[in-house]
C-alpha atoms as a PDB file:
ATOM      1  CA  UNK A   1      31.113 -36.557   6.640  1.00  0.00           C
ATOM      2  CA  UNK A   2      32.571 -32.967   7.011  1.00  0.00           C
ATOM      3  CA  UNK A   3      35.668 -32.235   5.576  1.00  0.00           C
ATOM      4  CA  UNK A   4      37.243 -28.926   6.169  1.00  0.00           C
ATOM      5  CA  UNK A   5      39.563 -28.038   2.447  1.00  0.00           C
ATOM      6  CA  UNK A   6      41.808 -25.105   2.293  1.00  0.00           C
ATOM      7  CA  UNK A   7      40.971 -22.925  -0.882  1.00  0.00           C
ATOM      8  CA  UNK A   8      43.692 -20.667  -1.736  1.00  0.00           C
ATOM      9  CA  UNK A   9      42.923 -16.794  -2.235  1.00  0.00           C
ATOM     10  CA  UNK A  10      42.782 -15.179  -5.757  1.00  0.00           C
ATOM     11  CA  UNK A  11      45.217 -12.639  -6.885  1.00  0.00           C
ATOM     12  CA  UNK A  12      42.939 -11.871 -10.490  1.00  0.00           C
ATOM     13  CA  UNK A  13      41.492  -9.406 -11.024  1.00  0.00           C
ATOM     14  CA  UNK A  14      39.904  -7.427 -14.298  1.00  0.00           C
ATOM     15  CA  UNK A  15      41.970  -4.805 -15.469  1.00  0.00           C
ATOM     16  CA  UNK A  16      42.039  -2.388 -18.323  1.00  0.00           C
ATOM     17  CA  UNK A  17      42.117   1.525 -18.364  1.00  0.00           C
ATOM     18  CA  UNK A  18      41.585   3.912 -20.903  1.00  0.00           C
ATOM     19  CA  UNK A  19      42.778   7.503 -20.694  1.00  0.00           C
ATOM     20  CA  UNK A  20      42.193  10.873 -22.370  1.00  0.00           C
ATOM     21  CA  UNK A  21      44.610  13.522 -23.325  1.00  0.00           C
ATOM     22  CA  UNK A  22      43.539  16.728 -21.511  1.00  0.00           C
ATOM     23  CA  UNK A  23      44.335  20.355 -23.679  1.00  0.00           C
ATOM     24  CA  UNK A  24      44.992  23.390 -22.055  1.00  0.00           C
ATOM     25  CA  UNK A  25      45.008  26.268 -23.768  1.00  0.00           C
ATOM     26  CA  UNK A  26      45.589  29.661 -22.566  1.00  0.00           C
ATOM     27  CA  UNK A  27      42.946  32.069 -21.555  1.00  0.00           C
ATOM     28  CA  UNK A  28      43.434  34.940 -23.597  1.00  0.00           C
ATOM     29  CA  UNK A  29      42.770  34.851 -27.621  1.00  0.00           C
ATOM     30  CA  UNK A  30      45.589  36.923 -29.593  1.00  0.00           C
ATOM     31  CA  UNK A  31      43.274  39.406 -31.365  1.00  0.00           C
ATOM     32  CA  UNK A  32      44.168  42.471 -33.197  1.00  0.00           C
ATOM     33  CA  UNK A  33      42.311  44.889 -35.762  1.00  0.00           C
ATOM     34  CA  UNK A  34      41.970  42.922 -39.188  1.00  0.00           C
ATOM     35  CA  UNK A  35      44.274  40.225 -38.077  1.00  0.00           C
ATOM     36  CA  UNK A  36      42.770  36.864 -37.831  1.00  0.00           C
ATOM     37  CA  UNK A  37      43.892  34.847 -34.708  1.00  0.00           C
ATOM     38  CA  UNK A  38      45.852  31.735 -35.909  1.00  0.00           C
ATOM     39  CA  UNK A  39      45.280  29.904 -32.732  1.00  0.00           C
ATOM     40  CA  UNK A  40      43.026  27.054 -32.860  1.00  0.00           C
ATOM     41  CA  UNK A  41      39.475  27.166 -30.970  1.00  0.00           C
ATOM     42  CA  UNK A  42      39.059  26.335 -27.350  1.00  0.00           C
ATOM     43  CA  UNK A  43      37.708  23.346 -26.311  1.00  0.00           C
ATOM     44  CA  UNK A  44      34.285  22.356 -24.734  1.00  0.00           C
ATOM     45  CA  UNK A  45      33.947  23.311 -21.167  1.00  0.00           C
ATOM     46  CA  UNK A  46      34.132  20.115 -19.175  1.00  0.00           C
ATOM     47  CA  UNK A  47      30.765  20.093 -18.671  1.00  0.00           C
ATOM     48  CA  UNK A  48      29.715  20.551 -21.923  1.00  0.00           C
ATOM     49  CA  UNK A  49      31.646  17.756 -23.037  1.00  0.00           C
ATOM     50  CA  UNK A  50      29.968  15.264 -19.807  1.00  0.00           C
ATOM     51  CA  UNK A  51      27.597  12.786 -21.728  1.00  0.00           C
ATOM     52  CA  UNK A  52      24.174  13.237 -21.402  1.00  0.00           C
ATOM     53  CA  UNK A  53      21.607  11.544 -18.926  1.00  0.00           C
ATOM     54  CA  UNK A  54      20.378   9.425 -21.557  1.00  0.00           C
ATOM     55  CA  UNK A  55      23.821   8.630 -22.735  1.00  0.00           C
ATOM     56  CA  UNK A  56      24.682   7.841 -19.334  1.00  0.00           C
ATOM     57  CA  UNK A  57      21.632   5.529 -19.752  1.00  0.00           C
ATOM     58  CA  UNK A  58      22.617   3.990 -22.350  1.00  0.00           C
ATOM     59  CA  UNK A  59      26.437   3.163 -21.201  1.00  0.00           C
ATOM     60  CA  UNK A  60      25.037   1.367 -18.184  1.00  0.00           C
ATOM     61  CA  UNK A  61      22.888  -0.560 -19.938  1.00  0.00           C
ATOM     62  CA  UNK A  62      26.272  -1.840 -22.140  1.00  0.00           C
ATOM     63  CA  UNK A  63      28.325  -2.096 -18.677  1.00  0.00           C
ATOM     64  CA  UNK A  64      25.410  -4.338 -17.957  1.00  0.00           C
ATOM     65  CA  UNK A  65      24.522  -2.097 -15.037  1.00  0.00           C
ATOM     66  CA  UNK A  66      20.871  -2.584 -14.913  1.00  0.00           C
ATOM     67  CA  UNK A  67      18.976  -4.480 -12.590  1.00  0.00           C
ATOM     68  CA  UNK A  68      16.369  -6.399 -12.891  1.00  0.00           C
ATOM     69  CA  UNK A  69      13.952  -8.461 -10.504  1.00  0.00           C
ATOM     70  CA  UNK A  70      11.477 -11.688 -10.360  1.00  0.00           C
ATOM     71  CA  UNK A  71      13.899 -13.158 -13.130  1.00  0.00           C
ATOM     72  CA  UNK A  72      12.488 -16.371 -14.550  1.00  0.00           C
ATOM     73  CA  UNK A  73      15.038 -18.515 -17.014  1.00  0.00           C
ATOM     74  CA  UNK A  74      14.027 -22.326 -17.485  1.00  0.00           C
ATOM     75  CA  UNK A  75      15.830 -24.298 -19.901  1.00  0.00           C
ATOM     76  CA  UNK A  76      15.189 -27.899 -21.175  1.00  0.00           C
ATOM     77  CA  UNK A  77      18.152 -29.365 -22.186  1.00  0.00           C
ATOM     78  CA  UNK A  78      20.650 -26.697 -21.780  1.00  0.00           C
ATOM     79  CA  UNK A  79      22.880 -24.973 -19.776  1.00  0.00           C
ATOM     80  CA  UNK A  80      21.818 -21.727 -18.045  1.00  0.00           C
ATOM     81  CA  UNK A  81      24.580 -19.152 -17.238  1.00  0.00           C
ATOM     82  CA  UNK A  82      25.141 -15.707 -16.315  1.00  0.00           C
ATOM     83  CA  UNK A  83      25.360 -12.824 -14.030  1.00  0.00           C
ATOM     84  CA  UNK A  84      22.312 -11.320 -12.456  1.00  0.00           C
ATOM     85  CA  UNK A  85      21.700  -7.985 -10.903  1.00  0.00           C
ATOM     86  CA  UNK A  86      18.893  -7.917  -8.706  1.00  0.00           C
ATOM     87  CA  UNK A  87      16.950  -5.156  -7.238  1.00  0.00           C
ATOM     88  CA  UNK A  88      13.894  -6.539  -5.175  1.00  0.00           C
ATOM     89  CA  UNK A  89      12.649  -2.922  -4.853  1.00  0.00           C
ATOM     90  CA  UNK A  90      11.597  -3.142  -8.685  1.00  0.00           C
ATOM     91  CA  UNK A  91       7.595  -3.833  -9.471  1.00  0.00           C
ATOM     92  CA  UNK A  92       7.781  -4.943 -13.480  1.00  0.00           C
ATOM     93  CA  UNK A  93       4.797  -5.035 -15.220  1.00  0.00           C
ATOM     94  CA  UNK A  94       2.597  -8.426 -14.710  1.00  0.00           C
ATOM     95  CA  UNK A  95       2.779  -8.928 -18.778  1.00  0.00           C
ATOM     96  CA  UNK A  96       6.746  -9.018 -18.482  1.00  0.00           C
ATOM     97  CA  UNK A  97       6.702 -11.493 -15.939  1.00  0.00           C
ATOM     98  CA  UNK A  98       6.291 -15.539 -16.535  1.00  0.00           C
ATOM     99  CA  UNK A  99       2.865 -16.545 -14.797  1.00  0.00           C
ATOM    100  CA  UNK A 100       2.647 -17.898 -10.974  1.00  0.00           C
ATOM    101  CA  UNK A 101       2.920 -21.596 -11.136  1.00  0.00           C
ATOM    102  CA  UNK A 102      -0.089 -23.434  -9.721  1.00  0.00           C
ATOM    103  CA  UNK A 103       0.177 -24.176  -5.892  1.00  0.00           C
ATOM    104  CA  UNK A 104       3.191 -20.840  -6.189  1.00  0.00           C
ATOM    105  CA  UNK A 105       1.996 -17.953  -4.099  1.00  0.00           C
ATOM    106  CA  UNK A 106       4.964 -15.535  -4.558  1.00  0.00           C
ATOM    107  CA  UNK A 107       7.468 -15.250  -6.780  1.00  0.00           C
ATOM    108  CA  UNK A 108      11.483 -15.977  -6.276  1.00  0.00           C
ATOM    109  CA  UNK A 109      13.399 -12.903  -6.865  1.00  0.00           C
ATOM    110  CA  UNK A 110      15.586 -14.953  -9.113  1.00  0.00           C
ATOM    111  CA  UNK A 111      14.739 -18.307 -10.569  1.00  0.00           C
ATOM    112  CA  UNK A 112      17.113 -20.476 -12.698  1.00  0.00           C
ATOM    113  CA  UNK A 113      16.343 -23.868 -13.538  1.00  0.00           C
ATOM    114  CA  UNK A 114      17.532 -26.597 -16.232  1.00  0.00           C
ATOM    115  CA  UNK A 115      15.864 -29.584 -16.565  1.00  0.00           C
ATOM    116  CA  UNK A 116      19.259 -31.552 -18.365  1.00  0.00           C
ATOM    117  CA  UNK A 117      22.286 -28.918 -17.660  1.00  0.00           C
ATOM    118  CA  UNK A 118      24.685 -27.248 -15.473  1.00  0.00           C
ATOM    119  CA  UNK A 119      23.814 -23.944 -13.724  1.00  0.00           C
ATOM    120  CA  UNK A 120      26.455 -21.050 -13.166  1.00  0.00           C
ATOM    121  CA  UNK A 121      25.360 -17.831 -11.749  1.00  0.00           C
ATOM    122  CA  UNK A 122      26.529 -14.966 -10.472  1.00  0.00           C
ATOM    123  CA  UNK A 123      24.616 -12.555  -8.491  1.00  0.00           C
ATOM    124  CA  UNK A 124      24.669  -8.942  -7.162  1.00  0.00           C
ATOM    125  CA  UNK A 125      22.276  -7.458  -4.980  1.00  0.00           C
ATOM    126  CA  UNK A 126      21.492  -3.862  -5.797  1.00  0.00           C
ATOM    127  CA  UNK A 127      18.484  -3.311  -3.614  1.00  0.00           C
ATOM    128  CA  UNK A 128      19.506  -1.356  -0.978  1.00  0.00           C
ATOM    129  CA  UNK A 129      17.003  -2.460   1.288  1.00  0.00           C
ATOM    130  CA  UNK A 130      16.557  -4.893   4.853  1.00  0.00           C
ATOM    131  CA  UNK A 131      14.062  -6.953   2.594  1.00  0.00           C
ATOM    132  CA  UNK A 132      15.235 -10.529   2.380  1.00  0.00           C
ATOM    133  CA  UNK A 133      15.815 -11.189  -1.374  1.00  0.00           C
ATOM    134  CA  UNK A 134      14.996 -15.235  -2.741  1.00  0.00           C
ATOM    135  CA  UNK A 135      16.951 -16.729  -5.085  1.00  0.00           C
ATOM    136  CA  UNK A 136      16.232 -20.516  -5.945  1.00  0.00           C
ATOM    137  CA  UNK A 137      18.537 -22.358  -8.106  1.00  0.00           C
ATOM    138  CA  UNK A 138      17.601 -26.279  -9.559  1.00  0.00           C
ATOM    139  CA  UNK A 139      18.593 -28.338 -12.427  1.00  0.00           C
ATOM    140  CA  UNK A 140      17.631 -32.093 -12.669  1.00  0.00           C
ATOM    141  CA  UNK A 141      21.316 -33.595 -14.019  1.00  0.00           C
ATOM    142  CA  UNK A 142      24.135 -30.974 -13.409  1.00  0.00           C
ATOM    143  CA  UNK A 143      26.856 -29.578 -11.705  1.00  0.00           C
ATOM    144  CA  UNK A 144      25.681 -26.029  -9.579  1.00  0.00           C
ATOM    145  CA  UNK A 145      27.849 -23.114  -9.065  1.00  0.00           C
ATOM    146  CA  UNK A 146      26.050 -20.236  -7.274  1.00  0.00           C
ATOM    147  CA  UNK A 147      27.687 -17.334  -5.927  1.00  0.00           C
ATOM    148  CA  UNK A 148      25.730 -13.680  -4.503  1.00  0.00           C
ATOM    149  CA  UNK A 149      29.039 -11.963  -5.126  1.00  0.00           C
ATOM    150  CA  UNK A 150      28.303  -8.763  -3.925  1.00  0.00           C
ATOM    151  CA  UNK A 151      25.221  -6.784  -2.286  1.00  0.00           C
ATOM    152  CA  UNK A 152      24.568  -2.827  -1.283  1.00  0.00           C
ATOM    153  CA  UNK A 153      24.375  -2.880   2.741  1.00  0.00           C
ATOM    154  CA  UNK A 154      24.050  -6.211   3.455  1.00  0.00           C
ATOM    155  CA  UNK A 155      20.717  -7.096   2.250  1.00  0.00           C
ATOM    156  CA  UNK A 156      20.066 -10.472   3.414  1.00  0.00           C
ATOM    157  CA  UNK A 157      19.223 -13.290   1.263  1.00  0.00           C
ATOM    158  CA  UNK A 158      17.863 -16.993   1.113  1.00  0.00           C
ATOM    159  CA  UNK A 159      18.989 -18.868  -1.086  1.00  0.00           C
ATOM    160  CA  UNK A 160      18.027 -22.467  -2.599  1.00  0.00           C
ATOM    161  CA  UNK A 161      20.301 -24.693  -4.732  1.00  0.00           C
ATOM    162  CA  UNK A 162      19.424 -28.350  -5.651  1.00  0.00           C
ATOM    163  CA  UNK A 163      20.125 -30.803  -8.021  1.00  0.00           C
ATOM    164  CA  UNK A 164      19.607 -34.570  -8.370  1.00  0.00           C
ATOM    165  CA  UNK A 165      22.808 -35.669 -10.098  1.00  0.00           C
ATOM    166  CA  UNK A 166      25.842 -33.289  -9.361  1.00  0.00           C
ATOM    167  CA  UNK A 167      28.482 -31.131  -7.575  1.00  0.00           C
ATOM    168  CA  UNK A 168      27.405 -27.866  -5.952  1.00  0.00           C
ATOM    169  CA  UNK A 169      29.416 -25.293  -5.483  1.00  0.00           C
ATOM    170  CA  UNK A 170      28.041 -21.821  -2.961  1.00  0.00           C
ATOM    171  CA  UNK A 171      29.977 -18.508  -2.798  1.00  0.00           C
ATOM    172  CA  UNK A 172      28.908 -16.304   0.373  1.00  0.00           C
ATOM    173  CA  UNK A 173      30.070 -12.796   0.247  1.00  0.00           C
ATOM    174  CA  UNK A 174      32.554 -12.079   3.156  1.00  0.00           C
ATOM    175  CA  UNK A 175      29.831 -10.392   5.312  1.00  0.00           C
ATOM    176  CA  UNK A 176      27.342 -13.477   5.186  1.00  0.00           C
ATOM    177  CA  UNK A 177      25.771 -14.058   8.810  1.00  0.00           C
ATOM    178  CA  UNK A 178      23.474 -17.029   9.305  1.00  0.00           C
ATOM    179  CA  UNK A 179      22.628 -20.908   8.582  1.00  0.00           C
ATOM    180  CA  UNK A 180      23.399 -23.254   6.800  1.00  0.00           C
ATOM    181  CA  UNK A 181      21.466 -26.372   5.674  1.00  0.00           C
ATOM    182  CA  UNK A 182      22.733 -28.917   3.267  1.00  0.00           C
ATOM    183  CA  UNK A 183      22.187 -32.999   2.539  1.00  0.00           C
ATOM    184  CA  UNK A 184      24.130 -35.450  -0.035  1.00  0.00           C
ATOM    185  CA  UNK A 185      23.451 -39.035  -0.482  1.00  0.00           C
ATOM    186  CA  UNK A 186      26.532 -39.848  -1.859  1.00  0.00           C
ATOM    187  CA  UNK A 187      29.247 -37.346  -1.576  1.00  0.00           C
ATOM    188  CA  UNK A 188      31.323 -34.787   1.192  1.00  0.00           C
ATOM    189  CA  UNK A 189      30.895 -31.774   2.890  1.00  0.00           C
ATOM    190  CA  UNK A 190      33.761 -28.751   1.920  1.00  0.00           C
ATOM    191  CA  UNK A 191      34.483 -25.551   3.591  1.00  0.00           C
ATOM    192  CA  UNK A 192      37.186 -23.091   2.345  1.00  0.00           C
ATOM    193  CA  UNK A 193      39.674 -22.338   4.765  1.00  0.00           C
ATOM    194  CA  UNK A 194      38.979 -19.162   5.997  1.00  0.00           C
ATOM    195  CA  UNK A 195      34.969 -19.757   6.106  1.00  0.00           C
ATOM    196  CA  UNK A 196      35.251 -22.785   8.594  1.00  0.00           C
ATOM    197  CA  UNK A 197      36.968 -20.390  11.084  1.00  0.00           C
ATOM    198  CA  UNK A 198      33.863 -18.428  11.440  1.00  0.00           C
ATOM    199  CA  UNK A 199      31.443 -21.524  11.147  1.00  0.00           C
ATOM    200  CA  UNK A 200      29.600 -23.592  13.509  1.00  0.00           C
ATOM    201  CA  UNK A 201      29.313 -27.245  11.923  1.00  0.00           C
ATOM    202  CA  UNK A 202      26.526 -28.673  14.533  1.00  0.00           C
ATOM    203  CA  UNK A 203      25.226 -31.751  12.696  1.00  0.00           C
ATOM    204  CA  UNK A 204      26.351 -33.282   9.348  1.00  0.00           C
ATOM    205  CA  UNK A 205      23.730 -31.177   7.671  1.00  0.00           C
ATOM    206  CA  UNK A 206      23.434 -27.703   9.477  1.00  0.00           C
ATOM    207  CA  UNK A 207      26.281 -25.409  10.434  1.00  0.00           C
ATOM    208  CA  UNK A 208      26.187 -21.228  11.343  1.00  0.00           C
ATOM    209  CA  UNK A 209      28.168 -19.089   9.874  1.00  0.00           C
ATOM    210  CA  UNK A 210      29.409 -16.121  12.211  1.00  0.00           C
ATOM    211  CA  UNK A 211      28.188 -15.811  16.013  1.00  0.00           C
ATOM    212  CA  UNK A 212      24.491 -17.112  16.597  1.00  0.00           C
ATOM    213  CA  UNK A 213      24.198 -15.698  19.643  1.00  0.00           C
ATOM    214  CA  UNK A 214      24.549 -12.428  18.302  1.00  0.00           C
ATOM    215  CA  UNK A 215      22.814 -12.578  15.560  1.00  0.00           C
ATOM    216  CA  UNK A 216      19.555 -13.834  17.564  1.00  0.00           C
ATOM    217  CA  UNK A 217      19.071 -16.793  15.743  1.00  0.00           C
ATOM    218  CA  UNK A 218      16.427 -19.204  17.123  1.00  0.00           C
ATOM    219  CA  UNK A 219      14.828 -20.971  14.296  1.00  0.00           C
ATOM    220  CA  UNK A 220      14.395 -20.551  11.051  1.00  0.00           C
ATOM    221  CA  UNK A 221      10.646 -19.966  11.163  1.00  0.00           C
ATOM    222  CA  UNK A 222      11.314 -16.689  12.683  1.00  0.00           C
ATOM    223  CA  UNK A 223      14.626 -16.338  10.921  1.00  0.00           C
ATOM    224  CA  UNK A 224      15.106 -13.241   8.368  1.00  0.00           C
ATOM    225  CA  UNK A 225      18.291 -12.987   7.719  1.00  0.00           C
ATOM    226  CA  UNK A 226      20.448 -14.841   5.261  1.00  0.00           C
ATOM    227  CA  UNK A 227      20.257 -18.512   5.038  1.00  0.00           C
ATOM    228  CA  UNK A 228      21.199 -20.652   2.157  1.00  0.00           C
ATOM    229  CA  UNK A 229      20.219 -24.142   1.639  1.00  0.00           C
ATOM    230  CA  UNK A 230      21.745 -26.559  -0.712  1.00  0.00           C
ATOM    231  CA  UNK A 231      20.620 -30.292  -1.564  1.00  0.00           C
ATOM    232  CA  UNK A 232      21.788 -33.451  -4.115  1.00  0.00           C
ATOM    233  CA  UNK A 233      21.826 -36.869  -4.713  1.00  0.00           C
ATOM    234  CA  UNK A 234      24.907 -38.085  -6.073  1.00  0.00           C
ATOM    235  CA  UNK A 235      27.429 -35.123  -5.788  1.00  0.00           C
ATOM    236  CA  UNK A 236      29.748 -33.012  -2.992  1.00  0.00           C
ATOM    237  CA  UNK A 237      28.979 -30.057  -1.467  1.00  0.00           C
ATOM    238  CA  UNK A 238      31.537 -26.763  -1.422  1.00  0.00           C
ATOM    239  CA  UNK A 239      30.774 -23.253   0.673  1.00  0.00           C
ATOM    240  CA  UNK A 240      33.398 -20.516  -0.695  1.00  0.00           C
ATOM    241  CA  UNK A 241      34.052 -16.912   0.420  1.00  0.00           C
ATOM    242  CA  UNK A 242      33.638 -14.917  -2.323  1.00  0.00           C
ATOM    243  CA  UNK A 243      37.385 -14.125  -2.077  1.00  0.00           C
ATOM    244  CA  UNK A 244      38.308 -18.024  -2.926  1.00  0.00           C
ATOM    245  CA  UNK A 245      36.883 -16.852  -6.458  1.00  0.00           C
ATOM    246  CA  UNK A 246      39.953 -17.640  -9.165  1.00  0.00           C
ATOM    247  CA  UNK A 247      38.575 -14.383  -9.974  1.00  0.00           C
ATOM    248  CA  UNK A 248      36.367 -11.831  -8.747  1.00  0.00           C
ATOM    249  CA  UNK A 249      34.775 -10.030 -11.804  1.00  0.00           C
ATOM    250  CA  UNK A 250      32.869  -6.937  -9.478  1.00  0.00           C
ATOM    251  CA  UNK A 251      36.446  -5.565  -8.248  1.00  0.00           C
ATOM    252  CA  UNK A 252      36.002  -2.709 -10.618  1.00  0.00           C
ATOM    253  CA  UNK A 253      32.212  -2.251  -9.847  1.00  0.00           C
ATOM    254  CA  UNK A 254      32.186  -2.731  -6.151  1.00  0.00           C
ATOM    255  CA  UNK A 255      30.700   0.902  -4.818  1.00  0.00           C
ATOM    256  CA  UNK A 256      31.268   2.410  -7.813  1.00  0.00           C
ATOM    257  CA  UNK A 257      30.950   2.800 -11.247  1.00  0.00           C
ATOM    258  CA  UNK A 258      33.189   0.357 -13.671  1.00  0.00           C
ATOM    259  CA  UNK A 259      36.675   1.742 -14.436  1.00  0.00           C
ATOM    260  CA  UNK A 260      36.906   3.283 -17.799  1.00  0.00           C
ATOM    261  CA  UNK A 261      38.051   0.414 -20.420  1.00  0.00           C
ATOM    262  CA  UNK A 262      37.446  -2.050 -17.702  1.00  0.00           C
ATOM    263  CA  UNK A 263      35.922  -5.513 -19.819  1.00  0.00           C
ATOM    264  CA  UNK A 264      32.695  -6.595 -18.233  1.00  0.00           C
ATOM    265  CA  UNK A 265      30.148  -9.255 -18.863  1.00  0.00           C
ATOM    266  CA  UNK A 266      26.842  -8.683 -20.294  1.00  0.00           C
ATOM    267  CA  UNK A 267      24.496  -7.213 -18.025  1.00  0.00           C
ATOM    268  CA  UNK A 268      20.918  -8.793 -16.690  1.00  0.00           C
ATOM    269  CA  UNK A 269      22.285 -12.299 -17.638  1.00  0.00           C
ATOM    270  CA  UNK A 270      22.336 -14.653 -20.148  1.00  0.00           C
ATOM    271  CA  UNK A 271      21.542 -18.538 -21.043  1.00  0.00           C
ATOM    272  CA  UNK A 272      22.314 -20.924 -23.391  1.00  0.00           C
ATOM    273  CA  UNK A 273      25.386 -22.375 -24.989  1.00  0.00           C
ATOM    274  CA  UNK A 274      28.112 -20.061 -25.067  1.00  0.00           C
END
């Protein structure tokens, strides 16, 4: 059974600022014969005082602004959680990468699985590119939360979340265009508010969000755009907008660099108890 559950928008936000006094100082030096000037020395130039490119480097990297790709986190009997940020144009190194399970001919873009735990991640796509990134999510007994929070242009995704014994929970970003496929044995069907007016519910298991027509969808053989797909046994079902967040934790990094001060989460992810 479909049932249709208003989800009320967030207000939160992060916050923080941090601000630097700015000198100016006049352009002429007093200077007469044998009397020493009293006035103290200029400033660096602005761009003298810019931090280098590997200091720049280096900042990211604490922002946690640095993507990554073919992430591969499997716990046993723990809980993974995190926030991802995934560029599928990156080629690591084979050695970095956990080896190709047997029967697994490519590789998810990001992989998350816990064999006894809950799963909450966050993702942002960084690629910049048309090619479809794959994200599959899985944990044997747990609750799922899964949301691709924000992405550069759109790139479309597919996205996999199951679990045997537990709720899940999917956050589309605002611009998400395409199907949806989902199945529990023993719980309900949510959509926020807002997403159900742009979504197609055609059978108790598949739905459409945005216009089909336009988007030339026809099956999802041929079907590259995004397309999320969510299964469990014993446990609802919720779609979100990424709006319906109680927070949304990329306001500050949306397009841009964070705001100075601004308190962000570790970058590339993390797992384990917290």
């Amino acid at each position: 059974m479909t049932i249709l559950e208003k989800q009320g928008p967030s207000t939160a936000s992060l916050s923080g600022e941090s601000q630097e006094e700015i000198y100016d100082y006049g352009s002429e030096k007093a200077g007469y014969p044998g009397v020493e000037s009293t006035l103290p020395p200029l400033p660096p130039s602005y761009a003298d005082s810019m931090p280098s490119p590997s200091a720049r480097a280096s900042s990211s990297r604490a922002a946690g602004l640095i993507s990554s790709n073919f992430v591969s986190i499997s716990q046993s009997n723990d809980k993974v959680v995190g926030h991802w940020y995934i560029d599928t144009n990156l080629q690591p190194p084979e050695s970095l990468l956990r080896p190709l399970a047997d029967g697994q001919t490519e590789r998810p873009n990001l992989y998350l699985h816990s064999n006894n735990g809950a799963i909450k991640a966050e993702v942002t796509l960084t690629g910049n590119t048309a090619q479809r990134a794959s994200i599959e999510v899985s944990t044997w007994n747990g609750k799922v939360e899964v949301g691709v929070i924000s992405r550069v242009n759109s790139q479309p995704f597919k996205l996999k979340a199951t679990t045997r014994n537990g709720e899940v929970i999917i956050t589309l970003p605002v611009d998400f265009v395409g199907p949806l496929k989902y199945h529990t044995k023993n719980g309900r069907i949510k959509f926020a508010e807002d997403l159900q007016l742009v979504t197609s519910v055609f059978t108790d298991g598949t739905a459409f969000v945005g216009d089909w027509q336009a988007a030339g969808f026809v099956d999802f053989a041929k079907w590259e755009g995004d397309e999320v797909e969510v299964e469990t046994a014993n446990g609802k079902i919720q779609f979100l907008y990424a709006e319906d967040l109680p927070r949304d934790p990329l306001k500050e990094r949306r397009g841009s660099p964070p705001a100075p001060g601004a308190k962000l989460r570790k970058g590339g992810g993390f797992f384990g108890r917290r």
